[in-house]
Protein backbone atom coordinates (compact mmCIF):
# COMPACT_ATOMS: atom_id res chain seq x y z
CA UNK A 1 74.40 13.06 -4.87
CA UNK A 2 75.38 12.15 -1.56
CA UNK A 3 72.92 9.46 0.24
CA UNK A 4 70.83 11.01 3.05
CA UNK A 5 72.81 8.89 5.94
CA UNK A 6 76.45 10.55 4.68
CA UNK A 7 74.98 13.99 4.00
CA UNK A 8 74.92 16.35 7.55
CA UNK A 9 72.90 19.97 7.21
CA UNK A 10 74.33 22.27 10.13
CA UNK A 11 70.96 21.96 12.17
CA UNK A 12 72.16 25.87 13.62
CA UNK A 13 72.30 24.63 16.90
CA UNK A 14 74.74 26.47 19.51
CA UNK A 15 76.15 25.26 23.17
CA UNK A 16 72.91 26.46 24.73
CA UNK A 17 70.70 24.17 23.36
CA UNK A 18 72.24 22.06 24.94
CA UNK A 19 73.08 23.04 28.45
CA UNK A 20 69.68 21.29 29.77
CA UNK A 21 70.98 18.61 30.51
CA UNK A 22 74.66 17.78 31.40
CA UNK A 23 76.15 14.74 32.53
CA UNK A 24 78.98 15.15 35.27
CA UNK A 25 81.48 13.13 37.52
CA UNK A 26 79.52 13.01 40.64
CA UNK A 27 81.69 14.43 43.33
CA UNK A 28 80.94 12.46 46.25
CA UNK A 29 80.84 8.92 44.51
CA UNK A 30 82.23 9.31 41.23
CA UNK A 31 79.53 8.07 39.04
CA UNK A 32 77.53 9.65 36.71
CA UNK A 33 75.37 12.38 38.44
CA UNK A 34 73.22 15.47 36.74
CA UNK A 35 73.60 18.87 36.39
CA UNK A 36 69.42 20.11 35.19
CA UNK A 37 67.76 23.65 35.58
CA UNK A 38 65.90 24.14 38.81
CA UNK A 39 62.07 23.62 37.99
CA UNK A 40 60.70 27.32 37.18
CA UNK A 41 61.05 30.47 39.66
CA UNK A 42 60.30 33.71 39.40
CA UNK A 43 63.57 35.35 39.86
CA UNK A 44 65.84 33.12 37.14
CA UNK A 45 64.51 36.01 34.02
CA UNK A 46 64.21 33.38 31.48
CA UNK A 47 67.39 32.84 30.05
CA UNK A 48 68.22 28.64 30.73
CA UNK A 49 71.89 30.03 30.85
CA UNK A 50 71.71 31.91 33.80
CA UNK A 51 68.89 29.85 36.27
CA UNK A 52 69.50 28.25 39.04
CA UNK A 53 70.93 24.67 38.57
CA UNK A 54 70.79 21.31 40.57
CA UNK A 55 73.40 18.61 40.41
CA UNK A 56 71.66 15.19 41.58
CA UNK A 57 73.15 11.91 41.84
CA UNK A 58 71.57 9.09 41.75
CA UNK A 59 74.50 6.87 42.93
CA UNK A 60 75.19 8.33 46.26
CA UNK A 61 72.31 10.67 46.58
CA UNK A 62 74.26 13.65 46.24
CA UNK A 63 71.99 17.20 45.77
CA UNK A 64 73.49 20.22 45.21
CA UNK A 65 71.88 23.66 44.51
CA UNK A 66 73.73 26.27 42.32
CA UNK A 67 72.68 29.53 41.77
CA UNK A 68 73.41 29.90 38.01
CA UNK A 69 75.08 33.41 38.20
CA UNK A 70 78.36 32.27 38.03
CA UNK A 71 78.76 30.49 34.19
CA UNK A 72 82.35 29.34 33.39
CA UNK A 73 83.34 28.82 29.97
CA UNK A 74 85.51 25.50 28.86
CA UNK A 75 88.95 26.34 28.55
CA UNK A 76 89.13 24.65 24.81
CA UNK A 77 90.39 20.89 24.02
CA UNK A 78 93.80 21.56 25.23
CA UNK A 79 92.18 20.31 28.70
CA UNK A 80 89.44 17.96 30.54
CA UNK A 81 86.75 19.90 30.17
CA UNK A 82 84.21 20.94 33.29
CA UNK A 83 80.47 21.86 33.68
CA UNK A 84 79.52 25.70 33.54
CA UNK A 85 77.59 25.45 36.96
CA UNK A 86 79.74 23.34 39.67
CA UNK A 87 82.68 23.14 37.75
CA UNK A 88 82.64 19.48 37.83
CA UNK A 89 84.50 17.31 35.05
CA UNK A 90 82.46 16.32 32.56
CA UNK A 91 81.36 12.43 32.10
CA UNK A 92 81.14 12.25 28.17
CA UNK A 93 84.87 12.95 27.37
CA UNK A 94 87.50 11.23 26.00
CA UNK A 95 91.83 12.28 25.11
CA UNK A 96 92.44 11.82 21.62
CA UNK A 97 95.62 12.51 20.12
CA UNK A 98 94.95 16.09 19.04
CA UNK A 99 92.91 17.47 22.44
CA UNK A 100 89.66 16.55 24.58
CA UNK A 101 86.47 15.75 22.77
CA UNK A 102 83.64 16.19 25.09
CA UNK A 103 79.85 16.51 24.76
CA UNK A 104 77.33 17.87 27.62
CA UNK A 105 74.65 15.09 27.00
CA UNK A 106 73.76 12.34 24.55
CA UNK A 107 71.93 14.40 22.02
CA UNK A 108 75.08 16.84 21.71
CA UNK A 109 77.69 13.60 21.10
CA UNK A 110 75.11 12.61 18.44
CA UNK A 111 75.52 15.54 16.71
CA UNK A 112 79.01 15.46 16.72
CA UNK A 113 78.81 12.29 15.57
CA UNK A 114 76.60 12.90 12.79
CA UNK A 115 78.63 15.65 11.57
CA UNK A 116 82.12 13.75 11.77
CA UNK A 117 80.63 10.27 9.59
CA UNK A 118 79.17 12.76 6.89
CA UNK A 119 81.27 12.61 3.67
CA UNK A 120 78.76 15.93 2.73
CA UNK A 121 78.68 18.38 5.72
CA UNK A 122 76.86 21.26 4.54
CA UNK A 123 76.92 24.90 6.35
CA UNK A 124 73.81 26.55 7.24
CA UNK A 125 72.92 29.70 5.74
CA UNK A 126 73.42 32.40 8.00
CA UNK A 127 71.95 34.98 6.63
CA UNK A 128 68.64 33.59 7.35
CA UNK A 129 68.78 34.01 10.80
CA UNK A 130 71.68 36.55 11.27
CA UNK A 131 73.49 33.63 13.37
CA UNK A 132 77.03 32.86 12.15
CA UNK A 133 78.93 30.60 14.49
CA UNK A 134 76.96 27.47 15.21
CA UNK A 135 78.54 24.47 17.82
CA UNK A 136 79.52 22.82 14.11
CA UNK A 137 81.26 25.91 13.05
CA UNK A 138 82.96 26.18 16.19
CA UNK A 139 84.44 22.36 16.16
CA UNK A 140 88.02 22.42 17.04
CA UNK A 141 89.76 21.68 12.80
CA UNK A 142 90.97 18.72 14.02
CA UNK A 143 87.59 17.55 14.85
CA UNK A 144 86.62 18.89 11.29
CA UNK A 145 89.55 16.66 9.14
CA UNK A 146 88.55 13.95 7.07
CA UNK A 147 91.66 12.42 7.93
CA UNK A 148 90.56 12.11 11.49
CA UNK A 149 87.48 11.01 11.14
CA UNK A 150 88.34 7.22 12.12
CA UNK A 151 90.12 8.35 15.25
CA UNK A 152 86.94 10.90 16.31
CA UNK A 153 84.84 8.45 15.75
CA UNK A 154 86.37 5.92 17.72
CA UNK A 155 87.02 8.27 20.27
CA UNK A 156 82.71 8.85 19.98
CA UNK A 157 82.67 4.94 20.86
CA UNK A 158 84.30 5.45 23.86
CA UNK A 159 82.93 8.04 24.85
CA UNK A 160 79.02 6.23 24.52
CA UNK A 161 79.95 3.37 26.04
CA UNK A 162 81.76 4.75 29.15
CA UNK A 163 77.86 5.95 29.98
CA UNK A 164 76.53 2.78 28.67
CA UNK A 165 78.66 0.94 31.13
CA UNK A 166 77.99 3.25 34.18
């Protein structure tokens, strides 16, 4: 059996859990800037995907309101990838050899993480909750090779430490 620091358990998280929070290029200075939900209105419905977002820097100052209507999908790995809301690159990304790895906030490039050092990376059951593609299932196979797991992980390092260092 597999010790509990190599073993990962698909925690059945998706891309929305983790849209709370995303750290972006700021436009005007370049740094690391925000993208959060506007505190609570009445006309956002309830869904986090859809309500109104701010972008705040704390570098330059910068404060943008978007309305949250307009949600754009990343294009894949074959690209940079951008924030739903302003469309603004995102600050947790790094090239690898095989595409873009990127990650909205800390706690999503910890999971990644977690999931690429596991030797035991075990699927959750979907039947349980009727959910089938999870932000694990949905890892580029590259991302999902034992083989690369050296260079993701690396590329993990990199990726920490360019937010570390801002």
């Amino acid at each position: 059996m597999a010790s509990p620091s190599r073993r990962f358990l698909d925690p059945r998280s998706t891309e929305y859990d983790f849209i709370g929070l995303i750290i972006v290029r700021c436009p005007g200075c370049a740094k690391a800037a925000r993208v959060v939900p506007v505190p609570e209105d009445t006309g956002s419905g309830g869904r986090i995907l859809f309500r109104p977002r701010r972008l705040v820097c704390r570098g330059c100052g910068l404060s943008r309101v978007g309305s949250g209507r307009l949600v754009r999908r990343s294009p894949g790995t074959a690209r940079p990838a951008t924030d739903p809301y302003f469309g603004l690159p995102l600050w947790l990304q790094a090239e690898t050899r095989h595409g873009w790895l990127w990650a909205y906030n800390l706690e999503h490039l910890d999971l990644i993480r977690r999931f690429v050092r596991a030797a035991l990376r075990e699927r959750a059951s979907w039947y349980d909750t009727g959910q089938r593609m999870t932000l694990v299932a949905r890892l580029p196979a590259w991302v999902k090779r034992a083989k690369n797991r050296d260079e993701i992980l690396r590329a993990v390092s990199r990726i920490h430490a360019s937010l570390v260092a801002a």
